[in-house]
PDB file of N, CA and C in Angstrom:
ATOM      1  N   UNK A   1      62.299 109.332 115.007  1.00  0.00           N
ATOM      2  CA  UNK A   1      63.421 109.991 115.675  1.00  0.00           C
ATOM      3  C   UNK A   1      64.646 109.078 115.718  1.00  0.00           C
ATOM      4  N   UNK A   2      64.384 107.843 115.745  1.00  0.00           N
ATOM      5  CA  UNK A   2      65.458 107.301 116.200  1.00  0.00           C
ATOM      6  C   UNK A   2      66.188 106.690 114.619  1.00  0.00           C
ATOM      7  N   UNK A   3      65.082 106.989 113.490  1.00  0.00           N
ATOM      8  CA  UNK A   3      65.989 106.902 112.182  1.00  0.00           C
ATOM      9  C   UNK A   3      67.358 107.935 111.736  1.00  0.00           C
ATOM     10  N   UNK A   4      66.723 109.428 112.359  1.00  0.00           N
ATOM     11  CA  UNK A   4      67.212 110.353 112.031  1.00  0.00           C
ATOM     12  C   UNK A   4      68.860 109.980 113.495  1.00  0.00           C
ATOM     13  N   UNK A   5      68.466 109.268 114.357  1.00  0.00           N
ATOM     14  CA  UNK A   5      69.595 109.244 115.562  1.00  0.00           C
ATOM     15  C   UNK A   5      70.788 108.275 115.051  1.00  0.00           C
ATOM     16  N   UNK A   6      69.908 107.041 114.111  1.00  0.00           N
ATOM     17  CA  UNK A   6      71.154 106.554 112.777  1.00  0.00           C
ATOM     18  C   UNK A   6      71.716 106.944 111.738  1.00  0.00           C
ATOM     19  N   UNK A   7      71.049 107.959 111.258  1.00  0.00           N
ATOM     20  CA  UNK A   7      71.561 108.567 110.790  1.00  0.00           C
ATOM     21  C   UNK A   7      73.231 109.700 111.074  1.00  0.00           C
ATOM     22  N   UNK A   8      72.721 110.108 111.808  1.00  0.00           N
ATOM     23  CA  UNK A   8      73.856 111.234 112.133  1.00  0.00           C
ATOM     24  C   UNK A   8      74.999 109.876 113.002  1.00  0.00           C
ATOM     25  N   UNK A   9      74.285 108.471 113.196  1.00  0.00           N
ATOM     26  CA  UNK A   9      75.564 108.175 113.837  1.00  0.00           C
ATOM     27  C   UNK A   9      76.577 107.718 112.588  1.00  0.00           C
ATOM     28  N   UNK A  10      75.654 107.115 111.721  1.00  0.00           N
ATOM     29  CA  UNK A  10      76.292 106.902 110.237  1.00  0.00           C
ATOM     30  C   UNK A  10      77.189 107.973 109.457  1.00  0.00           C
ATOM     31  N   UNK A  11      76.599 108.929 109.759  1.00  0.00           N
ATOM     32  CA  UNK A  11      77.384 110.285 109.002  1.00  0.00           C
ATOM     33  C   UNK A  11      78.648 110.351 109.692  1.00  0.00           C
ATOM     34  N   UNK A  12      78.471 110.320 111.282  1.00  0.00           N
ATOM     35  CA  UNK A  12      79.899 110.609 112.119  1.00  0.00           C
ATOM     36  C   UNK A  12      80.935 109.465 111.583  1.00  0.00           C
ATOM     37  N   UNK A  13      80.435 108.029 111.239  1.00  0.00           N
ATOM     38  CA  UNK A  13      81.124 106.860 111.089  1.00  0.00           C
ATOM     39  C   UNK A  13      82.102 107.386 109.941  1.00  0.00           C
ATOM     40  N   UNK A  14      81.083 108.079 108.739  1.00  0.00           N
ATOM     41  CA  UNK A  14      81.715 108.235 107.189  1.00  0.00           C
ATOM     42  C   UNK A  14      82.373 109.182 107.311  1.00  0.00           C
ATOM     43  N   UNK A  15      82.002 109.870 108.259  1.00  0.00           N
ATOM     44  CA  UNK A  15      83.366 111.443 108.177  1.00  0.00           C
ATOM     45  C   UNK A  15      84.699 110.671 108.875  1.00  0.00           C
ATOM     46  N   UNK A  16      84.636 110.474 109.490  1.00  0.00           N
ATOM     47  CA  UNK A  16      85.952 109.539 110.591  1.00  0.00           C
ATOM     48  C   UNK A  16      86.654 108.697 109.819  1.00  0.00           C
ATOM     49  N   UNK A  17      85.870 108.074 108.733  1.00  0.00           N
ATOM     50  CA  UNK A  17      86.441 106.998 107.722  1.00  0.00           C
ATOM     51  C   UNK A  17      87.103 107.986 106.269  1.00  0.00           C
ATOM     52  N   UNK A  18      86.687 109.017 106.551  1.00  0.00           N
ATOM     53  CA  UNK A  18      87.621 109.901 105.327  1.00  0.00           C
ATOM     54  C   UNK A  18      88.255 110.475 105.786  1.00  0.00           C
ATOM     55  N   UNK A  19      88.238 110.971 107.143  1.00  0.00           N
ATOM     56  CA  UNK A  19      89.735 111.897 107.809  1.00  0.00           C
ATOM     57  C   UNK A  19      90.787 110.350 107.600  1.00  0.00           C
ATOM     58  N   UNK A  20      90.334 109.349 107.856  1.00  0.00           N
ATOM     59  CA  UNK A  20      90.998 108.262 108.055  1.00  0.00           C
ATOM     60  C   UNK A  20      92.153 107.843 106.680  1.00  0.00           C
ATOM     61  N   UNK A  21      90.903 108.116 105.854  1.00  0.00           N
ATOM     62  CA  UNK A  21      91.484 107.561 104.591  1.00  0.00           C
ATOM     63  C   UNK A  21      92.412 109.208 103.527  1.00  0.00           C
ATOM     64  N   UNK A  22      91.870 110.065 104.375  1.00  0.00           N
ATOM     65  CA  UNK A  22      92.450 111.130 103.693  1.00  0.00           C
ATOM     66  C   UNK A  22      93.954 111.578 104.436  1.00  0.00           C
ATOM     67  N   UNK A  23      93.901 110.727 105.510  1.00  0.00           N
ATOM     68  CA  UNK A  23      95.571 111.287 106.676  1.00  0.00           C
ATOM     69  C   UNK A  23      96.489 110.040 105.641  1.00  0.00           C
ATOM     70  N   UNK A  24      96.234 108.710 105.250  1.00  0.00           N
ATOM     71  CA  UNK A  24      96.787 107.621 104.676  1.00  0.00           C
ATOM     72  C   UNK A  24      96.914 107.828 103.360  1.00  0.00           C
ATOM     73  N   UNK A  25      95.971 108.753 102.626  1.00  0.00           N
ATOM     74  CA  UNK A  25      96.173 108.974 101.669  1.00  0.00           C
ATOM     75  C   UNK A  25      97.445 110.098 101.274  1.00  0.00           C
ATOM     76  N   UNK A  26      97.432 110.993 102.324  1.00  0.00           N
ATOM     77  CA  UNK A  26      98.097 112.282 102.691  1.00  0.00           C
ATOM     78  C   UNK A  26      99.532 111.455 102.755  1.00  0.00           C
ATOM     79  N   UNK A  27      99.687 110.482 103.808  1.00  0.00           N
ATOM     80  CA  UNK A  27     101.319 109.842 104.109  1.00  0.00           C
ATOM     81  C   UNK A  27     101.664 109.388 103.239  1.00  0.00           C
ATOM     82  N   UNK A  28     100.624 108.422 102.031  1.00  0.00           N
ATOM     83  CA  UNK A  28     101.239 107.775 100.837  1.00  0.00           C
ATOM     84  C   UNK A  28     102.042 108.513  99.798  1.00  0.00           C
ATOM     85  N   UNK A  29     101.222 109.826  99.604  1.00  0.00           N
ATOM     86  CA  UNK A  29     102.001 110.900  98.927  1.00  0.00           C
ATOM     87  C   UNK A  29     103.195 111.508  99.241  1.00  0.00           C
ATOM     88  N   UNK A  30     103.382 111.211 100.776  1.00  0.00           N
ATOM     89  CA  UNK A  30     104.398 111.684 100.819  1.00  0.00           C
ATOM     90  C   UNK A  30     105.693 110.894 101.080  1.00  0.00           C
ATOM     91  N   UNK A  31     105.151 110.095 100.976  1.00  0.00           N
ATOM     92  CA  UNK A  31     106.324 108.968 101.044  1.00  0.00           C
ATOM     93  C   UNK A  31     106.760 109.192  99.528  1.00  0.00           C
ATOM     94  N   UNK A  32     105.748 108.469  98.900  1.00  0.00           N
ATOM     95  CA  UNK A  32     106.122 108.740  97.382  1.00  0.00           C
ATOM     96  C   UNK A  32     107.329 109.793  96.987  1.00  0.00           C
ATOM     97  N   UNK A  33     106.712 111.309  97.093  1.00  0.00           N
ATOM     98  CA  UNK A  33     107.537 112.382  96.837  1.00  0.00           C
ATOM     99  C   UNK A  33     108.455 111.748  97.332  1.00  0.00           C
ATOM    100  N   UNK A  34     108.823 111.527  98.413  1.00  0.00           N
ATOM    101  CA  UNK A  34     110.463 111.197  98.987  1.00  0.00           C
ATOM    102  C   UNK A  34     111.096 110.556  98.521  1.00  0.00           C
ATOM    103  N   UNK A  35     110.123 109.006  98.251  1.00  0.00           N
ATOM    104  CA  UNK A  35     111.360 108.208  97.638  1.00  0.00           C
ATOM    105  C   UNK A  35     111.574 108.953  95.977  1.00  0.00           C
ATOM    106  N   UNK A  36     110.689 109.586  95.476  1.00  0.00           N
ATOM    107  CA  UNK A  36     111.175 110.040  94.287  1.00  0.00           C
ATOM    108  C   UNK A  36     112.678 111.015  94.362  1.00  0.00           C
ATOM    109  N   UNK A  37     112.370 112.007  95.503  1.00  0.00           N
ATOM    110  CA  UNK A  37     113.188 112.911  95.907  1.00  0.00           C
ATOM    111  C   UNK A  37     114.507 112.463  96.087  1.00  0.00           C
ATOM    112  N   UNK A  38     114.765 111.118  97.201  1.00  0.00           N
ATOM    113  CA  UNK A  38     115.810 110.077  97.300  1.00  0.00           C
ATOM    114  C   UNK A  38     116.774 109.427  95.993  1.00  0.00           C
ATOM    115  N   UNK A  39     115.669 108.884  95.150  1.00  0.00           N
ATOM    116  CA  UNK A  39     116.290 107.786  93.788  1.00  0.00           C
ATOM    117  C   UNK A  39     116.768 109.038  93.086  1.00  0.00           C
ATOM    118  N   UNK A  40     116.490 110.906  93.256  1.00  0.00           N
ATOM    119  CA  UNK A  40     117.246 111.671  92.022  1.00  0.00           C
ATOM    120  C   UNK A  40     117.957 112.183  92.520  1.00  0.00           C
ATOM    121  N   UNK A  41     118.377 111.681  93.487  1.00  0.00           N
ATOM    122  CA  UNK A  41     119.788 112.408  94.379  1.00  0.00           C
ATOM    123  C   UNK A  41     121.016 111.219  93.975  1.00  0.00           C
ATOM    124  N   UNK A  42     120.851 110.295  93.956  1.00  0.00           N
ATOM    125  CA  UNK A  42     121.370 108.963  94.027  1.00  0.00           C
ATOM    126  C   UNK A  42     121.938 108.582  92.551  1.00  0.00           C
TER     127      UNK A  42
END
């Protein structure tokens, strides 16, 4: 029981670590677009 209780705490860890990495991944893009958006105005 208490494999399966590391388990799911491990799973909660890896989901939290991809909302994590998917919100940073999400801002990088959009920075990007911008400064692209910025340098073809310019």
């Amino acid at each position: 029981m208490a494999c399966v209780k590391n388990l799911r705490a491990e799973t909660e860890n890896l989901e939290e670590q991809d909302r994590m990495l998917r919100t940073k991944a999400a801002k990088l893009y959009a920075k990007v677009i911008f400064d692209l958006i910025s340098t073809d105005n310019n």
